[in-house]
Protein backbone atom coordinates (compact mmCIF):
# COMPACT_ATOMS: atom_id res chain seq x y z
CA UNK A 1 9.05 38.21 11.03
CA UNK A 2 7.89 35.32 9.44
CA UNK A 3 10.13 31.77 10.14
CA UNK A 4 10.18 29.56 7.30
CA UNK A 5 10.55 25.32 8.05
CA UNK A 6 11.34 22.87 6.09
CA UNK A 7 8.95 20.06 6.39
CA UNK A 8 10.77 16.51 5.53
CA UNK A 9 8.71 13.14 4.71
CA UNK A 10 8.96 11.63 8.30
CA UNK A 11 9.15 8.16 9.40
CA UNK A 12 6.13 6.29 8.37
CA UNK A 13 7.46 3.27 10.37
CA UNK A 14 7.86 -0.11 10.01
CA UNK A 15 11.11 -0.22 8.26
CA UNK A 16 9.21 1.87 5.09
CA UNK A 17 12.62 3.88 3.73
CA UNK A 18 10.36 5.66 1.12
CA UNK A 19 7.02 6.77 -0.63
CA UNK A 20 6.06 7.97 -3.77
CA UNK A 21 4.00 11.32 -4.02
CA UNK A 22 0.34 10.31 -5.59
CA UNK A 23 -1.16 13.43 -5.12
CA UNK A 24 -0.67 16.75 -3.37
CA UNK A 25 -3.28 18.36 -1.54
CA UNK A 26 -1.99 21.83 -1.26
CA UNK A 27 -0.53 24.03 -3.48
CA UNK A 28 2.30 27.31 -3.35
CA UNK A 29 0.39 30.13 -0.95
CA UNK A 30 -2.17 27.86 0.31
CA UNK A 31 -2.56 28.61 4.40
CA UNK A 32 -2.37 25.43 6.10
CA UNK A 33 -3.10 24.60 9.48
CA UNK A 34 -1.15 22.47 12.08
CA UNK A 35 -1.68 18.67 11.61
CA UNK A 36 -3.63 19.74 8.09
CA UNK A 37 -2.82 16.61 5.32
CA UNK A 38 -0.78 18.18 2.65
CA UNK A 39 0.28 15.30 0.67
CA UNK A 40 -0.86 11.63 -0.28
CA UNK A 41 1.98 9.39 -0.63
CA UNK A 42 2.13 5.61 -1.65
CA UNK A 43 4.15 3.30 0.22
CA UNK A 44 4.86 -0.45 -0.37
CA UNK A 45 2.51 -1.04 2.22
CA UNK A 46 -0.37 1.49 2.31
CA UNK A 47 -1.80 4.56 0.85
CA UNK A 48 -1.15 7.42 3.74
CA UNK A 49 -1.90 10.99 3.89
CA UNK A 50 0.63 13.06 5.50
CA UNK A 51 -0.20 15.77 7.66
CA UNK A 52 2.18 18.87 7.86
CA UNK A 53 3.61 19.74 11.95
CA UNK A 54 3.33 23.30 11.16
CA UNK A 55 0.96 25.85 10.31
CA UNK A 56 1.88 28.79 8.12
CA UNK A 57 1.86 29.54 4.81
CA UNK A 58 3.48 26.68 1.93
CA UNK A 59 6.20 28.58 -0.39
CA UNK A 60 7.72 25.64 -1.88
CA UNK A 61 6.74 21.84 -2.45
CA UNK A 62 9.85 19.54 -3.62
CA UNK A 63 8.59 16.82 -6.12
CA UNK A 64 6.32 16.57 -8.47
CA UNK A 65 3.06 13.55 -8.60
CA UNK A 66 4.72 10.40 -9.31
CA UNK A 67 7.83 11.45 -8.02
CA UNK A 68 9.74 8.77 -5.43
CA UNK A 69 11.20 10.09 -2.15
CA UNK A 70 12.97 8.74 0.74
CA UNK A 71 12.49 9.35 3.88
CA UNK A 72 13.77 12.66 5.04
CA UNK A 73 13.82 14.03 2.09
CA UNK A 74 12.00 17.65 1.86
CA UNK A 75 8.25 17.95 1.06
CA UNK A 76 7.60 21.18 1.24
CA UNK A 77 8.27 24.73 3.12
CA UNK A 78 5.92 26.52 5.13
CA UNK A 79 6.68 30.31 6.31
CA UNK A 80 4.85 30.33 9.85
CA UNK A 81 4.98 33.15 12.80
CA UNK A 82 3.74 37.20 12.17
CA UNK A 83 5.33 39.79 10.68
CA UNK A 84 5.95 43.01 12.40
CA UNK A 85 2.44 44.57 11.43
CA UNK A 86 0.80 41.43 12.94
CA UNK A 87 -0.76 39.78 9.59
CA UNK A 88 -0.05 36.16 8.88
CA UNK A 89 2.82 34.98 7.14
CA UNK A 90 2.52 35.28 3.71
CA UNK A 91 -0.36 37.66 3.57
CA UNK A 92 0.87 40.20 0.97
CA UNK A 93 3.80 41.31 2.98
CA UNK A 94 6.11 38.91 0.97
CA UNK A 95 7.00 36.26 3.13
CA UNK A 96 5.54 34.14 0.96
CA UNK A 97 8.50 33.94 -1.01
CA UNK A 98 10.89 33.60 1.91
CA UNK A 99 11.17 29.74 0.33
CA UNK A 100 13.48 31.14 -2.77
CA UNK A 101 14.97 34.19 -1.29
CA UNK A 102 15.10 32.77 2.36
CA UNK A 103 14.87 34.52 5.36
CA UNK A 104 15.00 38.55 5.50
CA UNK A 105 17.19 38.73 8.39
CA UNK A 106 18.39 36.86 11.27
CA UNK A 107 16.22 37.82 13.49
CA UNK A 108 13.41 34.55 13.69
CA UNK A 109 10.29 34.34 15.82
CA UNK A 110 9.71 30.72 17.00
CA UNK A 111 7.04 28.85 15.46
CA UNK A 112 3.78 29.40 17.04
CA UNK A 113 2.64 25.60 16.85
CA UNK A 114 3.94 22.39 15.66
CA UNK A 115 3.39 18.77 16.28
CA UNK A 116 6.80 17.54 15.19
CA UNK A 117 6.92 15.35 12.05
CA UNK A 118 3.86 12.91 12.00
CA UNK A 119 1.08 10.89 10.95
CA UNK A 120 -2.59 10.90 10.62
CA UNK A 121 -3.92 10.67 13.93
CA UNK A 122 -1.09 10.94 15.85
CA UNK A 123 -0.78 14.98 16.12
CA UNK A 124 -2.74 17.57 17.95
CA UNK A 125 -6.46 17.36 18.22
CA UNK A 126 -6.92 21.04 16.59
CA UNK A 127 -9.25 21.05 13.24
CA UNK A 128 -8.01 22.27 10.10
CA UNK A 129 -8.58 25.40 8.93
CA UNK A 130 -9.97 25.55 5.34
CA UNK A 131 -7.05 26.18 2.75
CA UNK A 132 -7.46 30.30 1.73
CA UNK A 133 -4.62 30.87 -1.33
CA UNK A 134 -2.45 33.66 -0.57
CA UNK A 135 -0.03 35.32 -3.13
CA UNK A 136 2.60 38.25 -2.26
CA UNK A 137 2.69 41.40 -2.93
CA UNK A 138 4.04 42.76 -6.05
CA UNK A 139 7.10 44.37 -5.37
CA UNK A 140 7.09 48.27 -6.78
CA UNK A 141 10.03 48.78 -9.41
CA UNK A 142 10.41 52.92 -10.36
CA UNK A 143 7.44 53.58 -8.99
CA UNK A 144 5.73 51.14 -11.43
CA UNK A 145 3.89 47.60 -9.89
CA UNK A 146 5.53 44.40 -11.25
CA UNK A 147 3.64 41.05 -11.81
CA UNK A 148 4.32 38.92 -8.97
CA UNK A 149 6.96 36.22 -9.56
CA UNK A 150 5.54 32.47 -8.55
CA UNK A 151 7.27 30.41 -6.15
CA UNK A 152 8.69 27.72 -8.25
CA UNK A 153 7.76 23.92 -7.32
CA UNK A 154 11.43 22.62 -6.82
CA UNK A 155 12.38 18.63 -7.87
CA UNK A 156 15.78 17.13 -5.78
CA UNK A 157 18.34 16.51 -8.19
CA UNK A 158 17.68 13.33 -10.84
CA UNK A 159 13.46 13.56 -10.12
CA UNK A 160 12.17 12.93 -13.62
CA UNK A 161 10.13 15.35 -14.59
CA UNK A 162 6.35 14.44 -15.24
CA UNK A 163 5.26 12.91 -18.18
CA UNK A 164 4.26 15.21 -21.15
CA UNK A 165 0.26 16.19 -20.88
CA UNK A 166 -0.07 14.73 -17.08
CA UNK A 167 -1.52 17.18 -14.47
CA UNK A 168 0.62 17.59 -12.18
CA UNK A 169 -1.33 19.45 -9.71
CA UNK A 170 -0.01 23.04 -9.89
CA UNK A 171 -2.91 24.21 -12.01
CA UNK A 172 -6.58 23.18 -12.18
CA UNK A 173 -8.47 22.64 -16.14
CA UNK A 174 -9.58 25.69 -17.94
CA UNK A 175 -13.02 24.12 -17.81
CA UNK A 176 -13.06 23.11 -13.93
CA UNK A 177 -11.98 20.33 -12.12
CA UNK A 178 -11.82 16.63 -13.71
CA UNK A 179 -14.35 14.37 -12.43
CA UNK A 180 -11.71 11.51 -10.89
CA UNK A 181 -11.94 10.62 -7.17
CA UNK A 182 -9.27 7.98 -7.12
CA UNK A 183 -5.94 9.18 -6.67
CA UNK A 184 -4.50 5.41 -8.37
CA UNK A 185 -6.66 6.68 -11.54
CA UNK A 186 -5.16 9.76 -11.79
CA UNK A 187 -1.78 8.23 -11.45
CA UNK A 188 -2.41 5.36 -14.01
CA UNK A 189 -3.37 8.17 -16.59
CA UNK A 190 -0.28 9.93 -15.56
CA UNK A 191 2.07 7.65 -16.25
CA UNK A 192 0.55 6.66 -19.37
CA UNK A 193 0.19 10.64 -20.60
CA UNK A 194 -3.46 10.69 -20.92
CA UNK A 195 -4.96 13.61 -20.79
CA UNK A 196 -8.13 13.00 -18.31
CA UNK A 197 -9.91 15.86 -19.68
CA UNK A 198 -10.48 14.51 -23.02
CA UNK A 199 -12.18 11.61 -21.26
CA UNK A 200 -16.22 10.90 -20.11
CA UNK A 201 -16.57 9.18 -17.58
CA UNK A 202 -18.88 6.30 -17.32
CA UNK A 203 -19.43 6.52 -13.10
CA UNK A 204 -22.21 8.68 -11.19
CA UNK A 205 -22.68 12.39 -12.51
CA UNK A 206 -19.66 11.33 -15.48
CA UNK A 207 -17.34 10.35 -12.50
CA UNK A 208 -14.23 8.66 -14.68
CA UNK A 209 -13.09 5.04 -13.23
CA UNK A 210 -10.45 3.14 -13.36
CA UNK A 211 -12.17 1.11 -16.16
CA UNK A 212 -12.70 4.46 -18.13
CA UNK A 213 -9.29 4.92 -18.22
CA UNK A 214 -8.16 1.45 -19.03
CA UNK A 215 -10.43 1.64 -21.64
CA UNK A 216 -9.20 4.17 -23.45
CA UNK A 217 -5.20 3.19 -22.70
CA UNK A 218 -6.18 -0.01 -24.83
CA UNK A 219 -8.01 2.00 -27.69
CA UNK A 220 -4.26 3.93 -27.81
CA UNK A 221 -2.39 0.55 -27.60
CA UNK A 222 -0.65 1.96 -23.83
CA UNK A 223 -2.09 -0.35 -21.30
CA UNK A 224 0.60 -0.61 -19.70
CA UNK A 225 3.63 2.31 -18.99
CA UNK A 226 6.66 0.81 -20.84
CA UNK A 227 10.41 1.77 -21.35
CA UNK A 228 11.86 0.81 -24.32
CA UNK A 229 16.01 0.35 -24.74
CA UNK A 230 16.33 3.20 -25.27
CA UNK A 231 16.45 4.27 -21.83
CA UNK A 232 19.63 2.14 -21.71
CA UNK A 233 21.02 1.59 -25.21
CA UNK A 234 21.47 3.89 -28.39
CA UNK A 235 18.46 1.70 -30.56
CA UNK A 236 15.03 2.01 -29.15
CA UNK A 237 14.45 -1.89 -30.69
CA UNK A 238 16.80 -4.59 -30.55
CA UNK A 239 15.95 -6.76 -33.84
CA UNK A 240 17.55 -9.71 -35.18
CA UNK A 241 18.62 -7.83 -38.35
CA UNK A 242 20.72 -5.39 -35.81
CA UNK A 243 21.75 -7.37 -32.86
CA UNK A 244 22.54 -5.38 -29.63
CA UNK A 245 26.09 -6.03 -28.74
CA UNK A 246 27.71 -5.76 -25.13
CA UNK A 247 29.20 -2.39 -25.81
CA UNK A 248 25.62 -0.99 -27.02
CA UNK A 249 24.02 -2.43 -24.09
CA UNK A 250 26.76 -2.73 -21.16
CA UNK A 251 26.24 -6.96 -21.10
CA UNK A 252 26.02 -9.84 -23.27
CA UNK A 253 24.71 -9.39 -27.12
CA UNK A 254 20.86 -10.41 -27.35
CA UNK A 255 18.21 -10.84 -30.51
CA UNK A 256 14.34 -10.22 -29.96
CA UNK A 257 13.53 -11.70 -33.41
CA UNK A 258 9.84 -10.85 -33.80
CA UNK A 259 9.64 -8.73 -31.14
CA UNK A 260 8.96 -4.96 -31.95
CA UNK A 261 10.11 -3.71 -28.34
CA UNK A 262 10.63 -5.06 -24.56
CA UNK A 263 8.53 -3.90 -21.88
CA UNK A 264 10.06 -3.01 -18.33
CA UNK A 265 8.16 -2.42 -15.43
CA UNK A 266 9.64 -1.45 -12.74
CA UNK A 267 9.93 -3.40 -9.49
CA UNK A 268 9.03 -0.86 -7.27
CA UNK A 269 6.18 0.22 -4.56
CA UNK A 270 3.88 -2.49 -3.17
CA UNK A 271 5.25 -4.93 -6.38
CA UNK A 272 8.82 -4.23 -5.33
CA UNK A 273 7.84 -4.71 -1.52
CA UNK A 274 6.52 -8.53 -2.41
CA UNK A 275 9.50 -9.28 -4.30
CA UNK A 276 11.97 -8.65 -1.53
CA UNK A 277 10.28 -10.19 0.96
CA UNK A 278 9.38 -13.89 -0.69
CA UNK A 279 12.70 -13.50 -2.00
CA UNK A 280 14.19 -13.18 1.59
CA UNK A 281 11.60 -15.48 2.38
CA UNK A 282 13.13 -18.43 0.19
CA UNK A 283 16.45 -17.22 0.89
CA UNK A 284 16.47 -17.30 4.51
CA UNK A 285 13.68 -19.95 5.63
CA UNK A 286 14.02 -23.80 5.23
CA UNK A 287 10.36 -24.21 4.29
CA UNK A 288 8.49 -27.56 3.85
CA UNK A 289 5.07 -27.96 2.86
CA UNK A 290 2.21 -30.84 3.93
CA UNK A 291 -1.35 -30.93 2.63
CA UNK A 292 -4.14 -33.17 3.45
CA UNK A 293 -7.51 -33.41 1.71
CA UNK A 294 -10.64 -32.89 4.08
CA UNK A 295 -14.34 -33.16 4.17
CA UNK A 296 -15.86 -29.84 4.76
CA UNK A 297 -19.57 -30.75 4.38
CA UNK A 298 -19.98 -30.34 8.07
CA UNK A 299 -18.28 -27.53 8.35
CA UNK A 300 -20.66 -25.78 5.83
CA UNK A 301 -23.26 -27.18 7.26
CA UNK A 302 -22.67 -25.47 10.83
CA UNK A 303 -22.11 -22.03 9.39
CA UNK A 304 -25.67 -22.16 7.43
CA UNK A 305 -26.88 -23.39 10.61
CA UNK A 306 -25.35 -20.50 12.67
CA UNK A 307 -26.61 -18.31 9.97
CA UNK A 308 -30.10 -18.76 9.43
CA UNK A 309 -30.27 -18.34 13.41
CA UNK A 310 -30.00 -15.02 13.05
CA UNK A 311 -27.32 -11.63 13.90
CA UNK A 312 -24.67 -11.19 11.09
CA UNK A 313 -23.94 -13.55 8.92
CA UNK A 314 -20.88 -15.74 9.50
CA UNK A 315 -17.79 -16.20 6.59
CA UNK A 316 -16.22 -19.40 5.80
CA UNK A 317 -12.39 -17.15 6.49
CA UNK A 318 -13.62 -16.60 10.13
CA UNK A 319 -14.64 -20.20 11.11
CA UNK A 320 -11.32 -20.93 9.29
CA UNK A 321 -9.26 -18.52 11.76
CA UNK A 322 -10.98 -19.56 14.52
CA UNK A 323 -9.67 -23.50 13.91
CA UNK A 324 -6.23 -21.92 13.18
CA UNK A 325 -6.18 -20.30 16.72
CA UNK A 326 -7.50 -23.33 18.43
CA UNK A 327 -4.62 -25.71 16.20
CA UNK A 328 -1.85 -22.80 17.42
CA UNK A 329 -3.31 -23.11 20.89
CA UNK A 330 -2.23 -26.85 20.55
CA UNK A 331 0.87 -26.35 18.29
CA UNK A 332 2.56 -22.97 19.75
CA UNK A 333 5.94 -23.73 17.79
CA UNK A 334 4.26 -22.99 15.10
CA UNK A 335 3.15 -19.22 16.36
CA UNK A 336 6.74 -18.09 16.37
CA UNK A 337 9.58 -16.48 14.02
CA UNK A 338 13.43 -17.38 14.44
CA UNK A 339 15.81 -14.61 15.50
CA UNK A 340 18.82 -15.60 12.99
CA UNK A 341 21.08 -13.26 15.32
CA UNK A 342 20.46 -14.41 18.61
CA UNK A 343 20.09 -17.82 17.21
CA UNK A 344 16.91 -18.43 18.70
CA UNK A 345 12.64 -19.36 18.21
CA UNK A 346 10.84 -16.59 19.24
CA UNK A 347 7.42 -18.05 20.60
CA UNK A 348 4.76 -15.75 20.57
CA UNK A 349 1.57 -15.69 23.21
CA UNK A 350 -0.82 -14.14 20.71
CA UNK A 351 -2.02 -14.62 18.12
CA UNK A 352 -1.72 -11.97 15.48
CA UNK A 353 -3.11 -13.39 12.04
CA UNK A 354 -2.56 -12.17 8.80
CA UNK A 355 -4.61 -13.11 5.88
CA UNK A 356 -3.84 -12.34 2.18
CA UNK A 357 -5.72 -10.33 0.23
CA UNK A 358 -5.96 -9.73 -3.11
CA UNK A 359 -6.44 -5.60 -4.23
CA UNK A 360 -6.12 -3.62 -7.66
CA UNK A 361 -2.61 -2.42 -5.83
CA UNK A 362 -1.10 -5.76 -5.45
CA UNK A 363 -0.93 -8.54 -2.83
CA UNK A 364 -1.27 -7.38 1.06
CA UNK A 365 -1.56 -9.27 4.24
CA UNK A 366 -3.38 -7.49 6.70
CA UNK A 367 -3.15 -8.39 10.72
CA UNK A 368 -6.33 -9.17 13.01
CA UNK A 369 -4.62 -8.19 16.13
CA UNK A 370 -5.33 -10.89 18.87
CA UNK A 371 -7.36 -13.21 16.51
CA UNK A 372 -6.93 -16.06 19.53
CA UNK A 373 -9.30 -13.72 21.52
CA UNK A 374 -11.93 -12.63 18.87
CA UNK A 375 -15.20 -15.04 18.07
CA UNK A 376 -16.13 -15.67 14.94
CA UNK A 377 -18.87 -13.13 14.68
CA UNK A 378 -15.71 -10.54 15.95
CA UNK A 379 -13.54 -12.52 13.37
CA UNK A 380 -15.89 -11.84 10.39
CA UNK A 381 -16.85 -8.45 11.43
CA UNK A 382 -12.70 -7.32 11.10
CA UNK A 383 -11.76 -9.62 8.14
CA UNK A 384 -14.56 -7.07 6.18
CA UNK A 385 -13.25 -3.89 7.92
CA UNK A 386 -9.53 -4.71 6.77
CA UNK A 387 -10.83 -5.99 3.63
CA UNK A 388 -12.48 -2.87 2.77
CA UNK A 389 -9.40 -1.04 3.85
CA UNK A 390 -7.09 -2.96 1.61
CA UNK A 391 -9.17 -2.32 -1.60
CA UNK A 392 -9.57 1.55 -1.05
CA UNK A 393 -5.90 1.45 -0.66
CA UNK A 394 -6.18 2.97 3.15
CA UNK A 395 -4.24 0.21 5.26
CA UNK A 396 -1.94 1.92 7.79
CA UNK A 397 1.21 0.67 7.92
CA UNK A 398 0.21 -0.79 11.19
CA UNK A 399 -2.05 -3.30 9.99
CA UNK A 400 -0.04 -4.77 7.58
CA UNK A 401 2.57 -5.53 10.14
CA UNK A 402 3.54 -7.38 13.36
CA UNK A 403 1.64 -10.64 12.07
CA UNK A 404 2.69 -14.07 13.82
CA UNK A 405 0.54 -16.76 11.26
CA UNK A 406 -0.66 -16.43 8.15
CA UNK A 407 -3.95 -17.85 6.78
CA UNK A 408 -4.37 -17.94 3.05
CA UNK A 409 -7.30 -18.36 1.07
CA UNK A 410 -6.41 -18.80 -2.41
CA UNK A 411 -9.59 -20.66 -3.24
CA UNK A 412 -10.91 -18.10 -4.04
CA UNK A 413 -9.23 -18.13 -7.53
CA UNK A 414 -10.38 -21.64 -8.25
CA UNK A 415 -7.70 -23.20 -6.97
CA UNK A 416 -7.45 -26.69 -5.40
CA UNK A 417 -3.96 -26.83 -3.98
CA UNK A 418 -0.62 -23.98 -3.43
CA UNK A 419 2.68 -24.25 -1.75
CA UNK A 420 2.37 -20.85 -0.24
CA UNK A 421 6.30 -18.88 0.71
CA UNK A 422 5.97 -17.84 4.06
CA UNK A 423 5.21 -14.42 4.94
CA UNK A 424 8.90 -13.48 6.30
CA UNK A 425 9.56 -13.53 9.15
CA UNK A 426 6.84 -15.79 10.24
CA UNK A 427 7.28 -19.29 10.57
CA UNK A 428 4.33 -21.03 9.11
CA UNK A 429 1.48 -20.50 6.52
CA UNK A 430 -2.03 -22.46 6.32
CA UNK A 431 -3.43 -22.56 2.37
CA UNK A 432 -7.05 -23.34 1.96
CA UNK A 433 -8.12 -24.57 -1.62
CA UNK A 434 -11.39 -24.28 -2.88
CA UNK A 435 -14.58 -26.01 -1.52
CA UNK A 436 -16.16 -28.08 -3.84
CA UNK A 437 -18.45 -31.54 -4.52
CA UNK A 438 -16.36 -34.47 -4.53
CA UNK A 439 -16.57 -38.10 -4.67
CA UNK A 440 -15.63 -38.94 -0.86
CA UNK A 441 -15.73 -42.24 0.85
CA UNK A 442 -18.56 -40.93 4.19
CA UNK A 443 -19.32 -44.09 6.47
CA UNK A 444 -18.06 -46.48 4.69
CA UNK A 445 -20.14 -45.61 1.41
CA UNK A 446 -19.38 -43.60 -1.42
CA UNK A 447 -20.70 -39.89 -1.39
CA UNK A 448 -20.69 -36.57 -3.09
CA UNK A 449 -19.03 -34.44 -0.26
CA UNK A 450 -18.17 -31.03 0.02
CA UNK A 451 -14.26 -31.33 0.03
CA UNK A 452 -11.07 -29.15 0.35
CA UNK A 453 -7.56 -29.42 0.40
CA UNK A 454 -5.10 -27.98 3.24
CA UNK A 455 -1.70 -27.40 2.76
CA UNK A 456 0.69 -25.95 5.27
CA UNK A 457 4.32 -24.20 4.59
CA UNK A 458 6.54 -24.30 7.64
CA UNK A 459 9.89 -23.45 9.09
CA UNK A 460 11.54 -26.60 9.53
CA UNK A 461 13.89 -25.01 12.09
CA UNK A 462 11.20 -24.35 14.68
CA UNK A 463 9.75 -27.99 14.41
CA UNK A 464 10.23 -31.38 12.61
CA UNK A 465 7.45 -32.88 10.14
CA UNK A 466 5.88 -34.46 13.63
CA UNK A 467 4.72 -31.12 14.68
CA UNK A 468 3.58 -29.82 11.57
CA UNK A 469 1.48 -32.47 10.68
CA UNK A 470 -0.21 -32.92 14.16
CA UNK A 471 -1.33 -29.38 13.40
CA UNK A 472 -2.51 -29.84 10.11
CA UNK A 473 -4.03 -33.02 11.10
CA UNK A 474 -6.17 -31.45 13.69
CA UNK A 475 -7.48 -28.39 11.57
CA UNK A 476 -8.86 -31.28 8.97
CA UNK A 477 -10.09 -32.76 12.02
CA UNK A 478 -11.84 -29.48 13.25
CA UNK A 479 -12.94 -28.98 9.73
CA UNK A 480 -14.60 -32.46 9.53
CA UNK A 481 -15.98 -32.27 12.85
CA UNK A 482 -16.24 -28.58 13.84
CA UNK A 483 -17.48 -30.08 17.49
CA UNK A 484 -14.12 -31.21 18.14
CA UNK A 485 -13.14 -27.14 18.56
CA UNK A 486 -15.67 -27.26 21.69
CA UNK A 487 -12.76 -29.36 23.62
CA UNK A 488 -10.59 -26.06 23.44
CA UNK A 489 -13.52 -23.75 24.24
């Protein structure tokens, strides 16, 4: 007899308490094989796929695209094992709808394979098996066949349901499959109920893009996916003719005089994940900032010159890193976070450097794991590989976490100057403005110089304004002179 299990979003580490679903990648009576992805969720850190521990046949999934689960919560239910005639699960015998009826009798084979509950790249080495559908047997009723009832896609209580004309997954278009690759595309139409179909897309072979999309979400006056009042009060728009008052809207009366609605978007995902943590950030660190302005033309200078002598080209972010190693080698309070519970600085021997990076999903900070190690040809080579990875959306959780520094290059947004929050729960952040010609006094005579401006955020707790701006004062220093980083070489 075929088992049925109950497969449950697992762990996906790092603190992460949920996911939303962006797109499943089976469907009810699809044979899956141990370790298989069945599902591609969204986290507030990364985009993950999520492979299933058990191989069998799917009878149920819980929660539609878009939907929000937390960990633990069911994904789906596969029926795995043989029935007594030694066919699959689910192969016309009518297990396959073990996931609404549950289990025949009492009498349960154990599962033939599982890898427990994980993630890409942490199960067994076995391939996949391609997906085959499978759909039971029609049961006979007086002696007459009966259309076979579906297994039902089940929500857990309070899942919204999707939004009127999105796909949802469950059933492909009458004319074949819609030309979208990216799973956030599909979701931004989603949530915005446009129909994809009705769309042509501007990419390769009428691939639809993101811009496609956006495109026609202006044309329709939906950019973005709002919710009026009237998800919370009786009036869908508050005017100043009819005033909302506390009882219609549970707080204090307000007027939105020329305003024909409000817009709410919600605070959630990889938005919601930034929120909370510069919020804990301010809440929790004393931070300071410094900032000094420094001449960079030599520093430009050495990087064309390391360039042009050939191998892969060099960035500005790498020779950048590799001054904020050499400073933290100098300045190690500085590489550390503060253990509010213990009371204590937490110095760390590594260097693990994060970087911020700007993406289509948000803000991240990736990690270069032991960046104090790495030269600056290594350095550039994994700032583009993470990079890369943060603008396909395929970060694992694991490189957006365990940083001990931050390095942020906000330059390139035209900026001169920031006072960065510090990425909780490190203790200090270096900000690099923009490079650009400047009057600068060089030698005693006035100049056009290639200048920039440094600022650095710290903890006060692990170290007083001495400390802080000896290390700032010797990343100018390497910047103005990069030979001075030979004396830590």
């Amino acid at each position: 007899m075929a088992q049925v299990l109950e497969f449950k979003l697992p762990d996906l580490g790092e603190g992460l308490t949920e996911a939303e679903i962006v797109r499943w990648l089976v469907e009810v009576g699809d044979v899956v094989a141990v370790d298989q992805p069945v599902v591609e969720v969204e986290t507030a850190k990364a985009m993950v796929e999520v492979p299933c521990p058990y191989g069998g046949v799917v009878t149920a999934r819980f929660g539609a695209e878009g939907t929000e689960l937390p960990v633990g919560a069911p994904l789906l239910t596969v029926a795995v094992g043989e029935t007594a005639g030694g066919r699959p699960a689910g192969d016309g015998s009518g297990a396959g709808t073990a996931a609404a009826d549950g289990p025949r009798d009492g009498n349960r084979e154990p599962a033939a394979e599982g890898s427990g509950n994980v993630l890409v790249g942490y199960g067994t080495s076995q391939a996949p098996a391609r997906r085959r559908r499978v759909r039971p047997a029609a049961p006979a009723v007086n002696g007459r066949s009966r259309a076979p009832e579906p297994v039902r896609e089940t929500r857990p209580a309070g899942t919204p349901q999707a939004a009127p004309g999105a796909r949802t997954g469950r059933t492909a278009p009458a004319d074949g499959p819609v030309p979208v690759i990216s799973p956030l595309v599909r979701r931004l139409a989603r949530e915005n109920g446009l129909d994809l179909r009705k769309l042509t897309g501007s990419g390769p072979d009428g691939l639809i893009l993101r811009a496609d999309v956006e495109h026609a979400l202006r044309a329709a006056g939906t950019q973005d996916r709002t919710e009026t009042t009237a998800a919370t009060a009786p009036a869908a728009t508050t005017t100043a003719a009819t005033p909302a008052t506390p009882a219609a809207t549970g707080g204090p009366a307000r007027s939105t005089a020329g305003a024909a609605s409000v817009t709410r978007v919600p605070l959630k995902g990889i938005r919601g994940a930034v929120a909370d943590k510069l919020s804990r950030s301010r809440t929790e660190i004393p931070d300071a900032t410094c900032w000094v302005d420094a001449d960079a033309t030599e520093l430009m200078r050495t990087r064309a010159a390391m360039n042009a002598a050939g191998g892969p080209k060099i960035s500005v972010l790498a020779l950048l890193a590799r001054i904020c190693t050499a400073a933290l080698a100098r300045f190690p309070e500085l590489n550390a976070s503060v253990d509010t519970g213990a009371r204590e600085i937490v110095r760390y021997a590594d260097v693990h450097l994060g970087f911020a990076a700007q993406t289509e999903r948000g803000l991240v900070v990736p990690v270069v794991r032991d960046a104090h190690t790495r030269d600056a040809e290594s350095l550039t080579a994994e700032f583009a590989r993470l990079t890369a990875a943060a603008r396909a959306g395929t970060l694992t959780p694991a490189e957006l976490t365990g940083g001990t520094f931050t390095l942020n290059n906000y330059g390139v947004f035209g900026v001169d100057g920031s006072t960065p929050i510090i990425n909780h729960p490190e203790a200090a952040m270096l900000g690099v403005g923009r490079i650009v010609p400047k009057p600068w006094v060089h030698e005693g005579e006035l100049a056009v110089r290639q200048v920039v401006q440094l600022s650095l955020t710290f903890d006060h707790r692990v170290c007083d304004g001495g400390t802080a701006g000896g290390f700032l004062r010797y990343v100018a220093d390497c910047v103005e002179q990069p030979a001075v980083l030979l004396r830590t070489v």
